[in-house]
N, C-alpha and C. Protein backbone atom coordinates (compact mmCIF):
# COMPACT_ATOMS: atom_id res chain seq x y z
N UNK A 1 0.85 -1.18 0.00
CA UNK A 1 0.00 0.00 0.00
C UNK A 1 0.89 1.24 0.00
N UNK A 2 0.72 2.36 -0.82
CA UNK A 2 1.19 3.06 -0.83
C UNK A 2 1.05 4.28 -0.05
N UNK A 3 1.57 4.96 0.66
CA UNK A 3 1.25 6.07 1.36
C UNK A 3 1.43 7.29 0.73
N UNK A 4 -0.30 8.07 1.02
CA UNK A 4 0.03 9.43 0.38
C UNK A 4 -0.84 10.35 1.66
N UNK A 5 -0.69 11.16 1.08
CA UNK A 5 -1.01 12.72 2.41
C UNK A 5 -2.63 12.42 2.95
N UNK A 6 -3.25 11.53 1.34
CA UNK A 6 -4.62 11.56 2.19
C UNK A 6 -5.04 10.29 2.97
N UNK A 7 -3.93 9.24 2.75
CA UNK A 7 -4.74 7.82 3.70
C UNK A 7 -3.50 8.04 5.27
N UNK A 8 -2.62 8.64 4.53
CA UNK A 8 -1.48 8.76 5.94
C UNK A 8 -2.23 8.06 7.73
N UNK A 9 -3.33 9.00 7.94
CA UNK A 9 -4.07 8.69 9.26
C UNK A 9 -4.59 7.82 9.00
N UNK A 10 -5.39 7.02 8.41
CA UNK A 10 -6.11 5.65 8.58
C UNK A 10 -4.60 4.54 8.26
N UNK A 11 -3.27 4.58 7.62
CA UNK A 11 -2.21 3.84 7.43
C UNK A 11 -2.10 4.02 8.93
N UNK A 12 -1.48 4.86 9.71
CA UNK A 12 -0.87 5.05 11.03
C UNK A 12 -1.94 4.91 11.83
N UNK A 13 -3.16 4.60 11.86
CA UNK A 13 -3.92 4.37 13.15
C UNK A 13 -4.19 2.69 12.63
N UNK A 14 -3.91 2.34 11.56
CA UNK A 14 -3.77 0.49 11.29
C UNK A 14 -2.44 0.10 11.93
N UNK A 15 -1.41 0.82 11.71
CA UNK A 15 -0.02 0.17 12.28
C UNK A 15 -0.08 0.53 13.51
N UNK A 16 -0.05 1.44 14.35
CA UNK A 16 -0.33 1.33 15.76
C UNK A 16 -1.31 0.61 16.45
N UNK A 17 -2.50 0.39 15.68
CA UNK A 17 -3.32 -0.62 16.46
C UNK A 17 -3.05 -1.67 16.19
N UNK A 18 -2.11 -2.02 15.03
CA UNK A 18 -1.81 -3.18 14.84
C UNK A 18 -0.45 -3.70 16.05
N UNK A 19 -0.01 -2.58 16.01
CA UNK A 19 1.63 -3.22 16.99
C UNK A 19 0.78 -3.20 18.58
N UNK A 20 0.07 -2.51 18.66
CA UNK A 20 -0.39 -2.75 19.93
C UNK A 20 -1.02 -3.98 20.37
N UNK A 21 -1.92 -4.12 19.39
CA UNK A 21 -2.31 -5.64 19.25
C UNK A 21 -1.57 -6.72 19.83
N UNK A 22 -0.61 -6.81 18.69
CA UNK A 22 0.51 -7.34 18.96
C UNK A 22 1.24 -7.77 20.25
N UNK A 23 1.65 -6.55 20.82
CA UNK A 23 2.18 -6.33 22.10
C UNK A 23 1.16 -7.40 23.11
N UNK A 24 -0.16 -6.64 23.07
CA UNK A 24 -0.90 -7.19 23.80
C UNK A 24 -1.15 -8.48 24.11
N UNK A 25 -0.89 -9.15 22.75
CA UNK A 25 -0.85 -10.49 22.58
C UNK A 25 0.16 -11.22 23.03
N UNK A 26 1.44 -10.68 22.99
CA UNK A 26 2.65 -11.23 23.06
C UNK A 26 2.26 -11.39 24.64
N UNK A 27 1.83 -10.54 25.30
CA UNK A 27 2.21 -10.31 27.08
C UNK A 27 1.50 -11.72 27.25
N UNK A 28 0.06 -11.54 26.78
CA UNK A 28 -0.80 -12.60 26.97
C UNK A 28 -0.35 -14.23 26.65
N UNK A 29 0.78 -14.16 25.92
CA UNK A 29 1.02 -15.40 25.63
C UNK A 29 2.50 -15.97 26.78
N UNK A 30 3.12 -14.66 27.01
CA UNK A 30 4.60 -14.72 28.03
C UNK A 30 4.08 -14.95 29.64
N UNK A 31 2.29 -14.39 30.10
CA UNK A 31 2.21 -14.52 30.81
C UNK A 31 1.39 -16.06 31.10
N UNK A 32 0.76 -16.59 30.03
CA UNK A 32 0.09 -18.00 30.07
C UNK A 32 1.59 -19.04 30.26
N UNK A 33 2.46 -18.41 29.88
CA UNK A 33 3.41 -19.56 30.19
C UNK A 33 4.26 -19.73 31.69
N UNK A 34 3.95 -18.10 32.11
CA UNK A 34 4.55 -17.86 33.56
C UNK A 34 3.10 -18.76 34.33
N UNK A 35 2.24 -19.15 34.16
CA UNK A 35 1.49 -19.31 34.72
C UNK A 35 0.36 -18.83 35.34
N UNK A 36 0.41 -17.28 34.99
CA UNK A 36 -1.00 -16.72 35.77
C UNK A 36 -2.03 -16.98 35.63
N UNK A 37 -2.89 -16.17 36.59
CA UNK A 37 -4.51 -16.89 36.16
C UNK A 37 -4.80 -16.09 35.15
N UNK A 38 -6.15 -15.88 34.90
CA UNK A 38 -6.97 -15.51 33.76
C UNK A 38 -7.19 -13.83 33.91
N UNK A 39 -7.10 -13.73 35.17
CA UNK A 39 -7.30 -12.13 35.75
C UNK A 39 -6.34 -11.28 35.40
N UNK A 40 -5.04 -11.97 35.95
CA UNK A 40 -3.89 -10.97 35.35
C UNK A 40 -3.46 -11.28 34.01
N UNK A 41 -3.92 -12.25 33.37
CA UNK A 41 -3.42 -12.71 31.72
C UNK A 41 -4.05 -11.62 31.11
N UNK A 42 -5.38 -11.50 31.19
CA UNK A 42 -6.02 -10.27 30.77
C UNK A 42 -6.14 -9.01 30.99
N UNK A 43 -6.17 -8.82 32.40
CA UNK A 43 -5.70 -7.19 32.71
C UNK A 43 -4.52 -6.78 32.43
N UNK A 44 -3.26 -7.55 32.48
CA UNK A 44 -2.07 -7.41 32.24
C UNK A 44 -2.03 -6.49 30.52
N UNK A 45 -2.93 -7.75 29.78
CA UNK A 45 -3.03 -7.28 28.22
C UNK A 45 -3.85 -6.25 28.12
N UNK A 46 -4.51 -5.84 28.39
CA UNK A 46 -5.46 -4.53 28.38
C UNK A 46 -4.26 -3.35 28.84
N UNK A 47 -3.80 -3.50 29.70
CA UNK A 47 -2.42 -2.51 30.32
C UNK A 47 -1.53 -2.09 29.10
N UNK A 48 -1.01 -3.43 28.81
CA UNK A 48 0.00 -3.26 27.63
C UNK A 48 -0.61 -2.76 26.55
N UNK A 49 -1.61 -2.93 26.10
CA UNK A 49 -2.52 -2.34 25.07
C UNK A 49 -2.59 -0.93 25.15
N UNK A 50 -3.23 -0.88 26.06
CA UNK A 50 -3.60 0.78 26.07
C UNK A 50 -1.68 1.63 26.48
N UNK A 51 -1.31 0.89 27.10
CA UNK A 51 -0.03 1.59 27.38
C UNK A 51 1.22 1.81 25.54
N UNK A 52 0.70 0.82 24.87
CA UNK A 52 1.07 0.83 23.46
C UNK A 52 0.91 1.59 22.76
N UNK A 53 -0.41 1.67 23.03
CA UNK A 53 -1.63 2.81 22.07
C UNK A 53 -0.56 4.45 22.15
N UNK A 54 -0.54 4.75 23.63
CA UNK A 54 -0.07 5.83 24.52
C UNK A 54 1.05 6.24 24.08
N UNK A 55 1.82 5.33 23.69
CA UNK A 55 3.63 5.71 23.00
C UNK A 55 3.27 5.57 21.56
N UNK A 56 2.57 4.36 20.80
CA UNK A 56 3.09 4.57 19.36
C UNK A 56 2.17 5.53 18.71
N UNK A 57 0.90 5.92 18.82
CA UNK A 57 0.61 6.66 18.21
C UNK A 57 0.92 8.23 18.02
N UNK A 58 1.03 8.43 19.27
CA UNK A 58 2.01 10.04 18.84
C UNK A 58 3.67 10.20 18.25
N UNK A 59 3.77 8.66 17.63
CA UNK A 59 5.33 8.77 16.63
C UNK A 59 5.02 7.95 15.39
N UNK A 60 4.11 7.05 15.44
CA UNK A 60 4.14 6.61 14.41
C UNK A 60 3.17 7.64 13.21
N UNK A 61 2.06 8.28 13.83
CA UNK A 61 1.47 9.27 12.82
C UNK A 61 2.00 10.46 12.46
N UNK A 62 3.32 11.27 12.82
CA UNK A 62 4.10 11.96 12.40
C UNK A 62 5.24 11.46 11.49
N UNK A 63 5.87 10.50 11.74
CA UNK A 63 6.57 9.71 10.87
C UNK A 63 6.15 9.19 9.85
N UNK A 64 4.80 8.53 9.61
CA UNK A 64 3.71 8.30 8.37
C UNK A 64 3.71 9.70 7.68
N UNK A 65 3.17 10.44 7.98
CA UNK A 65 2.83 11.73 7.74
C UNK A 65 4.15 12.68 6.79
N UNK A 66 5.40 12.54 7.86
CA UNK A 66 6.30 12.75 7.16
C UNK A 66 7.02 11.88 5.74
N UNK A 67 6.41 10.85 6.23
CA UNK A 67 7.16 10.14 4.70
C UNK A 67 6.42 10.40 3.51
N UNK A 68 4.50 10.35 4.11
CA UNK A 68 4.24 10.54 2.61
C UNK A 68 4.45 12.25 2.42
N UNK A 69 4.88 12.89 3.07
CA UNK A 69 5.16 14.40 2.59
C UNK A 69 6.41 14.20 1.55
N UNK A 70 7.11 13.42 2.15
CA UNK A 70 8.49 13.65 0.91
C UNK A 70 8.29 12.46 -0.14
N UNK A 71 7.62 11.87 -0.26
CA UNK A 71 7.18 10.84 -1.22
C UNK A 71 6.78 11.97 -2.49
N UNK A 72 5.63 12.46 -1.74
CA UNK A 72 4.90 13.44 -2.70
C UNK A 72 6.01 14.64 -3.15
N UNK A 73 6.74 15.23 -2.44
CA UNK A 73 7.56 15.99 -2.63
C UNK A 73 8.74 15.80 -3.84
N UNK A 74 8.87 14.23 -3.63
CA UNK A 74 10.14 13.33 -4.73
C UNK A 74 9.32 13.07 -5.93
N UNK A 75 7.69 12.80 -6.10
CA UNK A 75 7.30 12.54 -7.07
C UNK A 75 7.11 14.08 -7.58
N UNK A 76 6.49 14.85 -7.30
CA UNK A 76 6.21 16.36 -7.92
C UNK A 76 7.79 16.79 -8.28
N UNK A 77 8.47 16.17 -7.58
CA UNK A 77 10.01 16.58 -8.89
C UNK A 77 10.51 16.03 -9.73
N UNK A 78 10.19 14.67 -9.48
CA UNK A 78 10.26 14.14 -10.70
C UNK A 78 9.83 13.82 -11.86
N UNK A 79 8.05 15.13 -11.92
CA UNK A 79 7.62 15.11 -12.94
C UNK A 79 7.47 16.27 -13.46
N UNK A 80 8.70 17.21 -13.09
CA UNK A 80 8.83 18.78 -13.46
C UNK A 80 9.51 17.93 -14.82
């Protein structure tokens, strides 16, 4: 998929909810093997989730944002 100035925010709110996901999942699977119960397997992942959300989205949608700026910037010169 290509990134341009107008999907930029729906690209960066898929990859952050996606890595958060992620995260969330990962805890959930590191903590089924430590053994916890079901209470902290899940609150634990809700934590990491929302604590994911909290860091990647205010870097990953400026960094999206910035790339498709110079994407667009490299293509409008290269069709002067």
């Amino acid at each position: 998929m290509r990134i341009t100035q107008d999907n930029a925010g729906r690209v960066s709110a898929l990859v952050y909810t996606s890595g958060s996901l992620i995260s969330a999942a990962a805890f959930f699977a590191a903590a089924a093997l430590g053994g916890y119960g079901w209470v902290a397997r899940v609150g634990g992942s809700v934590w990491v989730f929302a604590l994911a959300m909290i860091i990647l989205m205010p870097t990953v949608t400026p960094f999206l944002r910035e790339r498709a700026s110079l994407s667009a910037a490299r293509s409008s010169h290269e069709h002067r």
